[in-house]
PDB file of N, CA and C in Angstrom:
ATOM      1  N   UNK A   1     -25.776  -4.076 -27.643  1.00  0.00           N
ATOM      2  CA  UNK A   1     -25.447  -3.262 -26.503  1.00  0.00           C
ATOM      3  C   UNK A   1     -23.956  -3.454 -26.183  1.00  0.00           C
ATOM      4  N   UNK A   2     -23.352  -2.393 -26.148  1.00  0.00           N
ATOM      5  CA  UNK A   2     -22.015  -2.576 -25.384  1.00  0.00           C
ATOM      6  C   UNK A   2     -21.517  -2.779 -24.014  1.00  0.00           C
ATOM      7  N   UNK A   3     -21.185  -3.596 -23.772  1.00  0.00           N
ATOM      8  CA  UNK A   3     -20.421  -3.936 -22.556  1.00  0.00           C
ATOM      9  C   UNK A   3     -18.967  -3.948 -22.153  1.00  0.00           C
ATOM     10  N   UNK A   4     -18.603  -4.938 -21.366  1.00  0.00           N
ATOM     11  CA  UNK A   4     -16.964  -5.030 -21.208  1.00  0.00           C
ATOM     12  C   UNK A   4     -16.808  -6.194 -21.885  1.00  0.00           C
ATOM     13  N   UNK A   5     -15.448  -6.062 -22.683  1.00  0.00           N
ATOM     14  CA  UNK A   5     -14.970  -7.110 -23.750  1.00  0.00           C
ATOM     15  C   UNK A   5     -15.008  -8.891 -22.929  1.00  0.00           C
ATOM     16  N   UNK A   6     -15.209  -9.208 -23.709  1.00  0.00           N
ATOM     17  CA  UNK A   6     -15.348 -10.800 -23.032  1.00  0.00           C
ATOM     18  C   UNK A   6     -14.377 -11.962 -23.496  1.00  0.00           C
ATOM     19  N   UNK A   7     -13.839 -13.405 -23.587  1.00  0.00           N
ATOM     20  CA  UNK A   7     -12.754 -14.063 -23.266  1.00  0.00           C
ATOM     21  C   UNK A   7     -12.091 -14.237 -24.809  1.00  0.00           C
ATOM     22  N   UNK A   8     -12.730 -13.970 -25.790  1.00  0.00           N
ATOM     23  CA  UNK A   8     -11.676 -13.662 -27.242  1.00  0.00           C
ATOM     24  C   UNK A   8     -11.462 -12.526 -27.455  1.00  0.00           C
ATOM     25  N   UNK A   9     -12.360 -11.552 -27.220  1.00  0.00           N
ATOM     26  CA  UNK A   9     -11.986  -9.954 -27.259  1.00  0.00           C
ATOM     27  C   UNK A   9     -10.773  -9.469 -26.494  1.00  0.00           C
ATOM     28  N   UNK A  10     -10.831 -10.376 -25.394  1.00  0.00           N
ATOM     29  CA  UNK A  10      -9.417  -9.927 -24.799  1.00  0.00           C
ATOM     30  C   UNK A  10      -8.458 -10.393 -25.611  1.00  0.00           C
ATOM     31  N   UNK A  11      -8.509 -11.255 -25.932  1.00  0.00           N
ATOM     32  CA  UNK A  11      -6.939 -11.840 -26.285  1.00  0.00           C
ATOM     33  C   UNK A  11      -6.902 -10.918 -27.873  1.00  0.00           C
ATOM     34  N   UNK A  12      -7.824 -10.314 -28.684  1.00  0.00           N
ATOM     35  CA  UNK A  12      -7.691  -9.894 -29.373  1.00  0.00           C
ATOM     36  C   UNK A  12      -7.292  -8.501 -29.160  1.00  0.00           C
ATOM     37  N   UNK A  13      -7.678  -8.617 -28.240  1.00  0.00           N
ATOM     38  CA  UNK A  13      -6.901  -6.822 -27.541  1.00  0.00           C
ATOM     39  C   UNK A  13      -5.677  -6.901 -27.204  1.00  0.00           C
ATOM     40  N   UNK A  14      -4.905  -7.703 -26.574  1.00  0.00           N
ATOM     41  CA  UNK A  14      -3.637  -8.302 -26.266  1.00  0.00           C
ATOM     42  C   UNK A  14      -2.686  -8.734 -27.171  1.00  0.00           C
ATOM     43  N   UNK A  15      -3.406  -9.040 -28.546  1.00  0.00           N
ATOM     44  CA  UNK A  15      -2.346  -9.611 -29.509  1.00  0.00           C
ATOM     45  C   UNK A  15      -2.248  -8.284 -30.080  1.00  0.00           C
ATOM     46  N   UNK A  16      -3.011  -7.255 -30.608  1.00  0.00           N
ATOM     47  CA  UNK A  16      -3.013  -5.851 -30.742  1.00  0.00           C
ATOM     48  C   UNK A  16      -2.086  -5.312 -29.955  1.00  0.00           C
ATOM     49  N   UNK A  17      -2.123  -4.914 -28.273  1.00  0.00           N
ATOM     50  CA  UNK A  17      -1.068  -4.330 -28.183  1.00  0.00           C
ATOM     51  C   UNK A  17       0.230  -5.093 -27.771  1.00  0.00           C
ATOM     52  N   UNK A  18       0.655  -6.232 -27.836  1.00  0.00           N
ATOM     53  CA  UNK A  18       1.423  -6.574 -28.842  1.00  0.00           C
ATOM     54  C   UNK A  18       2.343  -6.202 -29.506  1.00  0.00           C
ATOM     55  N   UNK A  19       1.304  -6.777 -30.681  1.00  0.00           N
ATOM     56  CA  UNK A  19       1.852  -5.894 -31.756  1.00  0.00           C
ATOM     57  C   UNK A  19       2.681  -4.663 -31.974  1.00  0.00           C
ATOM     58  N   UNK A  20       1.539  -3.801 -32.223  1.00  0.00           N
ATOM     59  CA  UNK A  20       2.104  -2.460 -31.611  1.00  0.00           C
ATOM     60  C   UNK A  20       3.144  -2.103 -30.301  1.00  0.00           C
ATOM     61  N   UNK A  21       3.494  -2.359 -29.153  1.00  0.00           N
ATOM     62  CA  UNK A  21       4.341  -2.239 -28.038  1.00  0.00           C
ATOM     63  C   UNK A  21       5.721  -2.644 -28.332  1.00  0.00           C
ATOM     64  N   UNK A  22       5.273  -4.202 -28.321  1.00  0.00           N
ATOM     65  CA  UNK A  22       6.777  -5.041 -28.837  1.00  0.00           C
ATOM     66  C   UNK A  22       6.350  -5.614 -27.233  1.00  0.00           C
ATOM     67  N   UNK A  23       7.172  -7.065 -26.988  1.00  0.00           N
ATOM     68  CA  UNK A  23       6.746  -7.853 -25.725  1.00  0.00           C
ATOM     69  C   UNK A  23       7.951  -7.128 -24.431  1.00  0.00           C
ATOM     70  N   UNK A  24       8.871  -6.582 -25.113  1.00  0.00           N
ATOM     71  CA  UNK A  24      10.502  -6.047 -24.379  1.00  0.00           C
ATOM     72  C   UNK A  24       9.551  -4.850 -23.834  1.00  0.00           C
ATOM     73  N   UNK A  25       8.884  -4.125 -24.327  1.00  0.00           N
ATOM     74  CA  UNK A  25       8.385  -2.540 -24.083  1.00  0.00           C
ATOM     75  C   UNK A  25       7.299  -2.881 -23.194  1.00  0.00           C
ATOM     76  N   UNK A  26       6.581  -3.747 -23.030  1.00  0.00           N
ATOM     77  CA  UNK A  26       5.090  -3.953 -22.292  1.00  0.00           C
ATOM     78  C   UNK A  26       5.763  -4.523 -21.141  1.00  0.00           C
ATOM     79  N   UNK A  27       6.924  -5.146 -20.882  1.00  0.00           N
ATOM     80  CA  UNK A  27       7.490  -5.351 -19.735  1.00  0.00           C
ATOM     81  C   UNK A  27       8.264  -4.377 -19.286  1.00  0.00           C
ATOM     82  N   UNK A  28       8.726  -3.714 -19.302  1.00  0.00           N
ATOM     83  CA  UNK A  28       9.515  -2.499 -18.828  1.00  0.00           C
ATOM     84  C   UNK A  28       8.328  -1.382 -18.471  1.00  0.00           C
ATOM     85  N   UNK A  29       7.069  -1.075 -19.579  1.00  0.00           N
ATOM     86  CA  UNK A  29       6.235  -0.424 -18.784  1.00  0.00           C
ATOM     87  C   UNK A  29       5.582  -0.958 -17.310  1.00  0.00           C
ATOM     88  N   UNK A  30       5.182  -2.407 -17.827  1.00  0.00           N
ATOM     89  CA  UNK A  30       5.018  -2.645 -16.598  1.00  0.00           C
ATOM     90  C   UNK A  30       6.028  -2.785 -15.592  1.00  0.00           C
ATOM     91  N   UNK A  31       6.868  -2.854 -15.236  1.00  0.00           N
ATOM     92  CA  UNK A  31       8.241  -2.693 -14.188  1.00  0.00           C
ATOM     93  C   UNK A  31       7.997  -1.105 -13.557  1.00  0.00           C
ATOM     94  N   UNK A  32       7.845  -0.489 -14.590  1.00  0.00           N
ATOM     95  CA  UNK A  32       7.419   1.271 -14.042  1.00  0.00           C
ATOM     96  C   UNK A  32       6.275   1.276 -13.151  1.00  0.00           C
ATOM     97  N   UNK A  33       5.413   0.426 -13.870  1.00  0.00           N
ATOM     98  CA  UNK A  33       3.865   0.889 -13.314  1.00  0.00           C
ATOM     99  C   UNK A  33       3.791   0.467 -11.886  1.00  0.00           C
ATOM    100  N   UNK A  34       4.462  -1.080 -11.700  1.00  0.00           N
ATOM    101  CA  UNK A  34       4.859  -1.595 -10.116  1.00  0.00           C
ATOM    102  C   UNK A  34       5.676  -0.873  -9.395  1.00  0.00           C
ATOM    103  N   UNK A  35       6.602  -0.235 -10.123  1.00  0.00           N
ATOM    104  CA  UNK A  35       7.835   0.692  -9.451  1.00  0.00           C
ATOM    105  C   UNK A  35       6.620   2.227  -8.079  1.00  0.00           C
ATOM    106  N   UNK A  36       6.033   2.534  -9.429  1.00  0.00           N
ATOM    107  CA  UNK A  36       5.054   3.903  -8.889  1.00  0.00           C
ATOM    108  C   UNK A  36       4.255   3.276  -8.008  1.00  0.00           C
ATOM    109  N   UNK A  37       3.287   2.466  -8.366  1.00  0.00           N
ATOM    110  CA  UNK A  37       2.568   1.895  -7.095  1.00  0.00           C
ATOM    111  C   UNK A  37       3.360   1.871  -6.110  1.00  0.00           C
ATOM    112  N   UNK A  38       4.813   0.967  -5.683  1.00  0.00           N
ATOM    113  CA  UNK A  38       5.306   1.075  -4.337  1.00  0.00           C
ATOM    114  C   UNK A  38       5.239   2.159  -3.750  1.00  0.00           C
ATOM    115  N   UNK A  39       6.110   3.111  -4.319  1.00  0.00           N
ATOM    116  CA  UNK A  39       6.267   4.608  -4.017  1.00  0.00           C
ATOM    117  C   UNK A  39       5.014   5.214  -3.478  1.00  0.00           C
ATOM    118  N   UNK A  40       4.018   4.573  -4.396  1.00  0.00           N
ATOM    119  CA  UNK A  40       2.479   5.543  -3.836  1.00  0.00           C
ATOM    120  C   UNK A  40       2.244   5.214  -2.583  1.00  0.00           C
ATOM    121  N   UNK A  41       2.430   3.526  -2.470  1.00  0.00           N
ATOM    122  CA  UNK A  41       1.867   3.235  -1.392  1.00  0.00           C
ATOM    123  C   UNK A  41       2.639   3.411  -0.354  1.00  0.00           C
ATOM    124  N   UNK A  42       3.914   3.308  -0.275  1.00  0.00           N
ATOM    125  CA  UNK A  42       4.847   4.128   0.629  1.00  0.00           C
ATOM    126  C   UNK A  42       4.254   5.408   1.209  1.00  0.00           C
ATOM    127  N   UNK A  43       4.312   6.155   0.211  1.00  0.00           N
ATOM    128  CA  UNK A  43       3.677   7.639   0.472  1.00  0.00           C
ATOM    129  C   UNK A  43       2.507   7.780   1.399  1.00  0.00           C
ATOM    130  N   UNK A  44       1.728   6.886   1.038  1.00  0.00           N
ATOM    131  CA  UNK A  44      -0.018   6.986   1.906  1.00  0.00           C
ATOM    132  C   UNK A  44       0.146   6.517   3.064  1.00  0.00           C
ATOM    133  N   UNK A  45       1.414   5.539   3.676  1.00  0.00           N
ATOM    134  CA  UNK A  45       1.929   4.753   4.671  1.00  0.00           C
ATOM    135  C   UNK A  45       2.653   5.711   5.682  1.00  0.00           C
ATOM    136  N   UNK A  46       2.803   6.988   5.422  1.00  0.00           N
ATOM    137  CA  UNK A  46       3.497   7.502   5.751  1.00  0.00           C
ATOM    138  C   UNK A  46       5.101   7.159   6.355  1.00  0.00           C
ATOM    139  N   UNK A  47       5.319   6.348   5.675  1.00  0.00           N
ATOM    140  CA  UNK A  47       6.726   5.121   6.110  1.00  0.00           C
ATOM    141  C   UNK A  47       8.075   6.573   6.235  1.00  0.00           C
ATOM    142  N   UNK A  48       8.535   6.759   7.038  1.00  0.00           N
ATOM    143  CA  UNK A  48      10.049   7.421   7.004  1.00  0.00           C
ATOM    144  C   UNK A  48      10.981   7.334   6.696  1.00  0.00           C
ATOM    145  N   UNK A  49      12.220   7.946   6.487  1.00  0.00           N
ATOM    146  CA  UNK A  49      13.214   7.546   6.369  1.00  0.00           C
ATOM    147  C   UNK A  49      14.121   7.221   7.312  1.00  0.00           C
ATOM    148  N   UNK A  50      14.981   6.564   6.787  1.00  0.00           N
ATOM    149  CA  UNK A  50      15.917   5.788   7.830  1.00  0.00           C
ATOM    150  C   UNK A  50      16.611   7.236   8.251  1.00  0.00           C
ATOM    151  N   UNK A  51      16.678   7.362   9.274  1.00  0.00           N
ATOM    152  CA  UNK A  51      17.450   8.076  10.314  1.00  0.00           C
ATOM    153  C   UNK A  51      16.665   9.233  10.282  1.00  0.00           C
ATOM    154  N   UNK A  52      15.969   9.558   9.881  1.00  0.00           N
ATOM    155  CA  UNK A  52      14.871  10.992   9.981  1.00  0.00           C
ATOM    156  C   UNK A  52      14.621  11.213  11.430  1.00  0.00           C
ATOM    157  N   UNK A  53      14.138   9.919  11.848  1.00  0.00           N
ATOM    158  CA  UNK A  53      13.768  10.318  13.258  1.00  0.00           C
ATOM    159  C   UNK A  53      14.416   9.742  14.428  1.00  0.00           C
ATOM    160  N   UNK A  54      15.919   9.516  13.634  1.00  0.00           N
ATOM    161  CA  UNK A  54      16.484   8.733  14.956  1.00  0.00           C
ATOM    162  C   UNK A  54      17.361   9.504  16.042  1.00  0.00           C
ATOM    163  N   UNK A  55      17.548   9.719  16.918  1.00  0.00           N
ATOM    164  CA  UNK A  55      18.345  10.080  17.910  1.00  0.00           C
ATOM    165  C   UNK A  55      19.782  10.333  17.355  1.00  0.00           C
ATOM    166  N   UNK A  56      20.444  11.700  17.768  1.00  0.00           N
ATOM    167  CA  UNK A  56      21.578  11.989  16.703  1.00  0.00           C
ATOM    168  C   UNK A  56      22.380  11.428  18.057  1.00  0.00           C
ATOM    169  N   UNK A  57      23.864  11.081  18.239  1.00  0.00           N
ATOM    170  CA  UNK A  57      24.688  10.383  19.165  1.00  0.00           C
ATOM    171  C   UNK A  57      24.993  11.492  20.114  1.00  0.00           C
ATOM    172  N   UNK A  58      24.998  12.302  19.846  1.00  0.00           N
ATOM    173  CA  UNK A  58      24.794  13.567  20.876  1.00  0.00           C
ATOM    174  C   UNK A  58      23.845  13.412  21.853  1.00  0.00           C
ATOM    175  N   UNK A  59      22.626  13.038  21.581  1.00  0.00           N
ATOM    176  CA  UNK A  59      21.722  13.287  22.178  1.00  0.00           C
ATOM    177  C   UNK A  59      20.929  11.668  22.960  1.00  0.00           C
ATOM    178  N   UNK A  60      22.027  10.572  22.357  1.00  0.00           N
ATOM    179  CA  UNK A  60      22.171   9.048  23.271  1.00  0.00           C
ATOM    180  C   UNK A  60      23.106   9.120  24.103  1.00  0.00           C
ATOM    181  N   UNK A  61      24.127   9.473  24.091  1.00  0.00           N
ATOM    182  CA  UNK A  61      25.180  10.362  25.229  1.00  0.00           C
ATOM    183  C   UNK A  61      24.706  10.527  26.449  1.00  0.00           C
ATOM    184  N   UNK A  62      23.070  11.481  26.242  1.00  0.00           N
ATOM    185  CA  UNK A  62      23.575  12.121  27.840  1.00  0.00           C
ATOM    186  C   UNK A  62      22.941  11.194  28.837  1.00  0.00           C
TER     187      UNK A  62
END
């Protein structure tokens, strides 16, 4: 029966991509993949931008 790979299958999956990637390329993808997550989660946070909603000096004046 198939299941999810278990504690040598992984590492045999890992030395595979590897292989194939190169160790320079599997770190830079991952740098991307953390990069997008922030951004996403920014996004769902609805976080603003700096000065979007700030008071223009005109309008601390009066």
């Amino acid at each position: 029966m198939l299941g999810l790979p278990r504690g040598t299958e992984w590492i045999v999956i890992l030395l595979i991509v590897i292989l194939v990637f190169g160790p320079g390329r599997i770190g830079k993808v991952a740098g991307e993949i953390g990069k997008s997550i922030k951004s996403f989660r920014e996004g769902l946070g609805g976080k603003e931008e700096e000065g979007e909603n700030k008071p223009s000096d005109a309008e601390t004046k009066k």
